[in-house]
PDB file of N, CA and C in Angstrom:
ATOM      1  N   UNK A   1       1.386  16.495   0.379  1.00  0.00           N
ATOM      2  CA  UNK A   1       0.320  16.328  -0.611  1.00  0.00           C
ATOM      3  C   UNK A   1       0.971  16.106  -1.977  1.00  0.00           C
ATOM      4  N   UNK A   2       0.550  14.697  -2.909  1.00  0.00           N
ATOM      5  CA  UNK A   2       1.058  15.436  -4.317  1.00  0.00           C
ATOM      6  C   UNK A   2       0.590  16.213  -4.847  1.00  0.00           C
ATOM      7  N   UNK A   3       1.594  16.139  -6.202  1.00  0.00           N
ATOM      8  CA  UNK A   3       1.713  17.580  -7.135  1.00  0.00           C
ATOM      9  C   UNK A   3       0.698  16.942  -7.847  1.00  0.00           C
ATOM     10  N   UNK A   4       0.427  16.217  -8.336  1.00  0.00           N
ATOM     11  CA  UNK A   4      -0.823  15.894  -9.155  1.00  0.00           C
ATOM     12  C   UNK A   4      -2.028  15.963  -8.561  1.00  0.00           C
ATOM     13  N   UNK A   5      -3.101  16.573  -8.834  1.00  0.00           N
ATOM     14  CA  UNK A   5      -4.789  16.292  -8.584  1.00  0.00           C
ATOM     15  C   UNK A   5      -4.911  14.766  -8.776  1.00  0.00           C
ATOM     16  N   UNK A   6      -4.334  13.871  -9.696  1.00  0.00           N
ATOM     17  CA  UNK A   6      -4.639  12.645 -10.100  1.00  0.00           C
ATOM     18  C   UNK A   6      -4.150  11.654  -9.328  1.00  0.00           C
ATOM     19  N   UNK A   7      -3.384  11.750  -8.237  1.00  0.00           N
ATOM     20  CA  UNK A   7      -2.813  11.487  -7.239  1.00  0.00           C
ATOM     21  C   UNK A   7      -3.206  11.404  -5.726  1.00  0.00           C
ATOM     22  N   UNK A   8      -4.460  12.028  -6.095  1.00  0.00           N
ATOM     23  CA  UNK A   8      -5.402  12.323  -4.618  1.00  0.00           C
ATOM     24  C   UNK A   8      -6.000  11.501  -4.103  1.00  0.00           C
ATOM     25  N   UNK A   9      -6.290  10.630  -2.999  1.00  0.00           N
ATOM     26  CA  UNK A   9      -7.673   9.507  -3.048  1.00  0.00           C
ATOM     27  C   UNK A   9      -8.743  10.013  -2.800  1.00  0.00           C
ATOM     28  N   UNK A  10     -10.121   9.516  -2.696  1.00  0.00           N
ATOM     29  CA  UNK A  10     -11.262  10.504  -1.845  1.00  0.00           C
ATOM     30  C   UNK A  10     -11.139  11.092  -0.735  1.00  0.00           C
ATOM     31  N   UNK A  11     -10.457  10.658   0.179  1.00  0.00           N
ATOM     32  CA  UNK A  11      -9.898  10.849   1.077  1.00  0.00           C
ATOM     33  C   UNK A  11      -9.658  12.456   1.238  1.00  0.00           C
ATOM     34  N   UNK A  12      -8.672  12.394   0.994  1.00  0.00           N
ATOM     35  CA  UNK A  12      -7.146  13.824   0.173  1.00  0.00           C
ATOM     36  C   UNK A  12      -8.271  14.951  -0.301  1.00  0.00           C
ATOM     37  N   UNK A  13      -9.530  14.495  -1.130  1.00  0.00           N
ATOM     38  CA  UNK A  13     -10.148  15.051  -2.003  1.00  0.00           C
ATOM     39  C   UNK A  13     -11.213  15.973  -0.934  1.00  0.00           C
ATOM     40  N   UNK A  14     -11.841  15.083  -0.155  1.00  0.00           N
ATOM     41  CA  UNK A  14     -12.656  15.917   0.778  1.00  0.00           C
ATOM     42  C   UNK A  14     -12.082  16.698   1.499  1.00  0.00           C
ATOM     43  N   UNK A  15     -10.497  16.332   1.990  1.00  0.00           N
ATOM     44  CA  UNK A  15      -9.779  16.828   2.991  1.00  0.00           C
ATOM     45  C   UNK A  15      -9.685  18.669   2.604  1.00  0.00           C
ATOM     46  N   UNK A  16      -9.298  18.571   1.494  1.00  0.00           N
ATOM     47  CA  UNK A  16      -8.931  19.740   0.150  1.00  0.00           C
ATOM     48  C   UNK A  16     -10.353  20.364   0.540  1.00  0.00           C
ATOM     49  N   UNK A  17     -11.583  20.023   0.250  1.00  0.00           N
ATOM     50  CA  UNK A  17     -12.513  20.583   0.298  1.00  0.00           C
ATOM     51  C   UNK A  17     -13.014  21.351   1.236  1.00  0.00           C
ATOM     52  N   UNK A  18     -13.130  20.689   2.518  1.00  0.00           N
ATOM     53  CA  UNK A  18     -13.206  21.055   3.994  1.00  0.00           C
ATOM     54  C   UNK A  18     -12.078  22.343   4.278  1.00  0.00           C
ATOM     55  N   UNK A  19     -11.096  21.795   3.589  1.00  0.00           N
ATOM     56  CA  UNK A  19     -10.131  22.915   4.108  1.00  0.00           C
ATOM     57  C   UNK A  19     -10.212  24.040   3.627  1.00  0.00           C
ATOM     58  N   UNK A  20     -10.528  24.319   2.510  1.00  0.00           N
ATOM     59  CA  UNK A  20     -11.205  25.242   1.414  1.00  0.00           C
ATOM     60  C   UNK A  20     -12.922  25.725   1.694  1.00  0.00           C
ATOM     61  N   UNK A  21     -13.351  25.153   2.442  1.00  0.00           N
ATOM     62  CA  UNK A  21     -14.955  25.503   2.583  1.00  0.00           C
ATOM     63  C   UNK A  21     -15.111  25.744   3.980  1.00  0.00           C
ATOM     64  N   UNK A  22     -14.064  24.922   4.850  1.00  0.00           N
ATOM     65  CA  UNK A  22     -14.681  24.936   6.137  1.00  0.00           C
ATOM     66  C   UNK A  22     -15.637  24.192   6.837  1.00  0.00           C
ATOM     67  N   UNK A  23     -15.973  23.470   5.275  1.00  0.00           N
ATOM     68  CA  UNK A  23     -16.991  22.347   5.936  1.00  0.00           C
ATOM     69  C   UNK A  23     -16.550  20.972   5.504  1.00  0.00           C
ATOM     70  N   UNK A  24     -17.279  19.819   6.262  1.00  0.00           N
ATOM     71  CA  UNK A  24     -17.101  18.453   5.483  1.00  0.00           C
ATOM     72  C   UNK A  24     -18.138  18.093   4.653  1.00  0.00           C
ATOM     73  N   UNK A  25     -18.044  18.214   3.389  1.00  0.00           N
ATOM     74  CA  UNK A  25     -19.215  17.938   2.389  1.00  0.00           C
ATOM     75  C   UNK A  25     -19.661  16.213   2.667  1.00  0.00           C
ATOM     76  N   UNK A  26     -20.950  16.172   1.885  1.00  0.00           N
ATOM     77  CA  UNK A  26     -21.519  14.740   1.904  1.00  0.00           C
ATOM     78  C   UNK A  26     -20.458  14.391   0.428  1.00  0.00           C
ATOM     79  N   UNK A  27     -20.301  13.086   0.660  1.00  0.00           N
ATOM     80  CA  UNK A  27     -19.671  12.838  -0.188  1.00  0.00           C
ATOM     81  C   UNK A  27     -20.159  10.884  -1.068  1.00  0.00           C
ATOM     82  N   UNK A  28     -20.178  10.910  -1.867  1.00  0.00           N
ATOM     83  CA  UNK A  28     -20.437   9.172  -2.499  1.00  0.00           C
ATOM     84  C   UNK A  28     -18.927   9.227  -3.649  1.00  0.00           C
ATOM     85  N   UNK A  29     -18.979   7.928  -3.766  1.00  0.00           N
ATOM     86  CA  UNK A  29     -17.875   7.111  -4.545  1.00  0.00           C
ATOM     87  C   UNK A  29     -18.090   6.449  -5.523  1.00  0.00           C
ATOM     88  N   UNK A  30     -18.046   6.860  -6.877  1.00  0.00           N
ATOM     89  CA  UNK A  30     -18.967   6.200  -8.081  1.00  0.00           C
ATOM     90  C   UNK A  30     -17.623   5.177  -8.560  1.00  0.00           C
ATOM     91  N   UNK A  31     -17.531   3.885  -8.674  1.00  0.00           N
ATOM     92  CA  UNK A  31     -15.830   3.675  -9.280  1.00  0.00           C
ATOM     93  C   UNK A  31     -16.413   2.999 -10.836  1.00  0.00           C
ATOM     94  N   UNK A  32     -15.238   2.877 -11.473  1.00  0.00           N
ATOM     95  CA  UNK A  32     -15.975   2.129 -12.321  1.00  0.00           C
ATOM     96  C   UNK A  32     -14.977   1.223 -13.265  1.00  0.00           C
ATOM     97  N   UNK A  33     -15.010  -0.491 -13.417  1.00  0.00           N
ATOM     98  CA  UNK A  33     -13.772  -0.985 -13.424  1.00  0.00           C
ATOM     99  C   UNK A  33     -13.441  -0.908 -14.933  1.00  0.00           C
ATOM    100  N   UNK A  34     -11.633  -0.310 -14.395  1.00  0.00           N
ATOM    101  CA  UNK A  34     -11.149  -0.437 -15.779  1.00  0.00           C
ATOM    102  C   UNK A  34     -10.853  -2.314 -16.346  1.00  0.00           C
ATOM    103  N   UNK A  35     -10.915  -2.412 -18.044  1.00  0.00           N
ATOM    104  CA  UNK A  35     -10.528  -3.425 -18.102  1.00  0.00           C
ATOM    105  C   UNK A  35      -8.955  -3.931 -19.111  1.00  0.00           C
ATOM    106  N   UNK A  36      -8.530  -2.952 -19.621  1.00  0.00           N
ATOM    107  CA  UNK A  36      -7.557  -2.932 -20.200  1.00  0.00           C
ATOM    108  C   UNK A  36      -6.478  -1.646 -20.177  1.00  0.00           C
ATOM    109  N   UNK A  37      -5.278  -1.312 -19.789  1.00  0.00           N
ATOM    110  CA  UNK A  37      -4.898  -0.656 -20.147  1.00  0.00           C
ATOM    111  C   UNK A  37      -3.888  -0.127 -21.455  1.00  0.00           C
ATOM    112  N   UNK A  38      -3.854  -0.849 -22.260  1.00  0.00           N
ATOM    113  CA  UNK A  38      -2.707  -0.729 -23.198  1.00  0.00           C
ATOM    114  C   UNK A  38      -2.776   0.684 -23.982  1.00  0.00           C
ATOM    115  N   UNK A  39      -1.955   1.375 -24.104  1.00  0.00           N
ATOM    116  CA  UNK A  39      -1.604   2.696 -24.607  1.00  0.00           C
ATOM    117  C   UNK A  39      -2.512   2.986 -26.225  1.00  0.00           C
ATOM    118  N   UNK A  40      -2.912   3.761 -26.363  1.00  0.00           N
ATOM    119  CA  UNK A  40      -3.388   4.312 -27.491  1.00  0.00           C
ATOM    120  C   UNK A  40      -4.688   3.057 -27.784  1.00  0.00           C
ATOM    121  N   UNK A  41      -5.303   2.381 -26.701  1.00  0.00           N
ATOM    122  CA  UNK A  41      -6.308   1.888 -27.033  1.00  0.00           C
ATOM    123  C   UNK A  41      -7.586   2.241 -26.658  1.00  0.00           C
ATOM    124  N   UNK A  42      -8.674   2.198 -26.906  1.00  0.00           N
ATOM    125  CA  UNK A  42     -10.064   2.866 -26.408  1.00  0.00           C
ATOM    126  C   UNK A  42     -10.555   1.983 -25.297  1.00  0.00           C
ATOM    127  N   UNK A  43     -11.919   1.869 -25.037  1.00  0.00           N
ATOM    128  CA  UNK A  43     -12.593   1.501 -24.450  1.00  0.00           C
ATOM    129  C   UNK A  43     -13.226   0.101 -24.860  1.00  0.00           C
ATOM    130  N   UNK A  44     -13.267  -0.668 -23.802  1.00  0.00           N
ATOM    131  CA  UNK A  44     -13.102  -1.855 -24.453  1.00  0.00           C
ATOM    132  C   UNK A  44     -14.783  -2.046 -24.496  1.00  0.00           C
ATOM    133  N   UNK A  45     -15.428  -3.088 -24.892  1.00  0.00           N
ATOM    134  CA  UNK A  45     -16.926  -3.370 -25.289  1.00  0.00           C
ATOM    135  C   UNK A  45     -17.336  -3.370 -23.678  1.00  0.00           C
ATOM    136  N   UNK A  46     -16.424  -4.101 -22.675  1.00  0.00           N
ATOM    137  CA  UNK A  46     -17.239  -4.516 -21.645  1.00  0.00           C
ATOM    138  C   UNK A  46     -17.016  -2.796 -20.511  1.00  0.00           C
ATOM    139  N   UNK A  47     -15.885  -2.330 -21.362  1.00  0.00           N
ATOM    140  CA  UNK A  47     -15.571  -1.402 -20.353  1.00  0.00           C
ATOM    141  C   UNK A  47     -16.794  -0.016 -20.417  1.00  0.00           C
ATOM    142  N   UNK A  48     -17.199  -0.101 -21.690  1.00  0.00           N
ATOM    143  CA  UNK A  48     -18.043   0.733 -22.364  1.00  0.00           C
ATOM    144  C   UNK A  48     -19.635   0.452 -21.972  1.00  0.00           C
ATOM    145  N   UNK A  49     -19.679  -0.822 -21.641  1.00  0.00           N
ATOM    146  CA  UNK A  49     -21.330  -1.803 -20.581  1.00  0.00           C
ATOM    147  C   UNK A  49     -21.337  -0.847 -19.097  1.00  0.00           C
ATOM    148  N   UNK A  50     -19.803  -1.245 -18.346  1.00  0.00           N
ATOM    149  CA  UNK A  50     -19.659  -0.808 -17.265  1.00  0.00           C
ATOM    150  C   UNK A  50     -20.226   0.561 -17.379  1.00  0.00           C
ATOM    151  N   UNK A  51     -19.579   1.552 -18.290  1.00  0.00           N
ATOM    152  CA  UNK A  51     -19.646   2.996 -18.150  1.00  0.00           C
ATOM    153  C   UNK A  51     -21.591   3.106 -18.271  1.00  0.00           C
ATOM    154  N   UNK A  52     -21.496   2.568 -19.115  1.00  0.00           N
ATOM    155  CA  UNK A  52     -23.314   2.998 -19.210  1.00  0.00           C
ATOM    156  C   UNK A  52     -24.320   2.383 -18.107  1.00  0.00           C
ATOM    157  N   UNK A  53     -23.743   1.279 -17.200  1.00  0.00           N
ATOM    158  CA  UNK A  53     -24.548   0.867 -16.305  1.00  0.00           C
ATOM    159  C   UNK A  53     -24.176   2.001 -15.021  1.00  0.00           C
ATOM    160  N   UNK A  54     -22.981   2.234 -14.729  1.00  0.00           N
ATOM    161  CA  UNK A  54     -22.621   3.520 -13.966  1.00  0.00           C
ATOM    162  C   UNK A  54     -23.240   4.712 -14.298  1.00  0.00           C
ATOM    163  N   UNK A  55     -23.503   5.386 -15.204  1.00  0.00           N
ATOM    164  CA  UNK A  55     -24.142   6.284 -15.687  1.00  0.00           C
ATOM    165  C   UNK A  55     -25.447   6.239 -15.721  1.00  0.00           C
ATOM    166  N   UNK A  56     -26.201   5.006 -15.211  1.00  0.00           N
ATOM    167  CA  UNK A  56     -27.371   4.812 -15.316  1.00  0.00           C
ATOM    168  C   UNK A  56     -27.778   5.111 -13.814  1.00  0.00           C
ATOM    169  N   UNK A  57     -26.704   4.682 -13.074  1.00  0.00           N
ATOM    170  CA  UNK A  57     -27.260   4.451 -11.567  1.00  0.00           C
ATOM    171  C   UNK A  57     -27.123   5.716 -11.475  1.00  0.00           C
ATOM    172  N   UNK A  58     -26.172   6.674 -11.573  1.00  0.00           N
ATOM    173  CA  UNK A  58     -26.023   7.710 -11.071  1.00  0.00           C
ATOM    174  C   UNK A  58     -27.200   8.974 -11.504  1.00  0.00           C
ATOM    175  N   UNK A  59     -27.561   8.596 -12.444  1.00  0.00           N
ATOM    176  CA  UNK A  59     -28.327   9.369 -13.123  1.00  0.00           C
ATOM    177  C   UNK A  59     -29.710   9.057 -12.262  1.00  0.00           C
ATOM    178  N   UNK A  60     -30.256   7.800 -11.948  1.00  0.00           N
ATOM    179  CA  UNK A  60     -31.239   7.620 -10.976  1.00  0.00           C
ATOM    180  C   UNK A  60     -30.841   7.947  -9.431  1.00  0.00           C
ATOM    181  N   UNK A  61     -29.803   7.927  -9.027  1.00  0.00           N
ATOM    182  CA  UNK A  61     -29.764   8.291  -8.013  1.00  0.00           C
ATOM    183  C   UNK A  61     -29.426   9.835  -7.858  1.00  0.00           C
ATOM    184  N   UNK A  62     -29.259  10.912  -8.580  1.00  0.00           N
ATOM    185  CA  UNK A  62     -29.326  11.959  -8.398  1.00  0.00           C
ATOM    186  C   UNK A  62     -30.805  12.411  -8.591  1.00  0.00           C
ATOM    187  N   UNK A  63     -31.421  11.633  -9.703  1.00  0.00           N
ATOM    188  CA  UNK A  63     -33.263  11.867  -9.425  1.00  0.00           C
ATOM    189  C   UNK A  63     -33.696  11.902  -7.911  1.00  0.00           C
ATOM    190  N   UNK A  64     -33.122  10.735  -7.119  1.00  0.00           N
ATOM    191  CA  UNK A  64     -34.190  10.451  -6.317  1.00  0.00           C
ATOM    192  C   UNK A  64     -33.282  11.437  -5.021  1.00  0.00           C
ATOM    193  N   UNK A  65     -32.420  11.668  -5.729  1.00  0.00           N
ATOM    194  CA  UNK A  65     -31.761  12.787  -4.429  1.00  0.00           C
ATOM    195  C   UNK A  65     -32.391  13.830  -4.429  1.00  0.00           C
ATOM    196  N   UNK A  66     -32.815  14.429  -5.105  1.00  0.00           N
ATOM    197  CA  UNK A  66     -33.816  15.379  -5.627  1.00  0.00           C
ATOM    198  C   UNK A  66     -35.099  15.712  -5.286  1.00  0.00           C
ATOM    199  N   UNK A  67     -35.631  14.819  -5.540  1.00  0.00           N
ATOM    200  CA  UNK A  67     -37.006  14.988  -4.908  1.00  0.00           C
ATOM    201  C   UNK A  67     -37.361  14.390  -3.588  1.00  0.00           C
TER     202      UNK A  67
END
């Protein structure tokens, strides 16, 4: 296993969980694309669209998980 948490895939991640709970949790995969990486830079305009359209779905789909 790595030493990093950041190093894990979903995979690794449920595996950890199950093994720790005993159970296999339900699990979903939210990704969300990066578009630049250069050091000490923010979030780019489109990367910042992405985040809020991700945040949108998820936010409706935990509603409708719900009720």
């Amino acid at each position: 296993m790595p030493a990093l948490s950041h190093a894990l895939g979903p995979a690794q991640v449920l595996a950890v969980a199950a093994g720790l709970t005993g159970k296999r949790p339900k699990a979903r995969l939210l990704a969300v694309r990066g578009h630049s990486f250069a050091v000490g830079e923010g979030l780019t305009a489109r990367a910042e669209r992405d985040l809020a359209a991700a945040l949108e779905f998820l936010v409706s789909f935990l509603k409708e998980a719900r009720s």
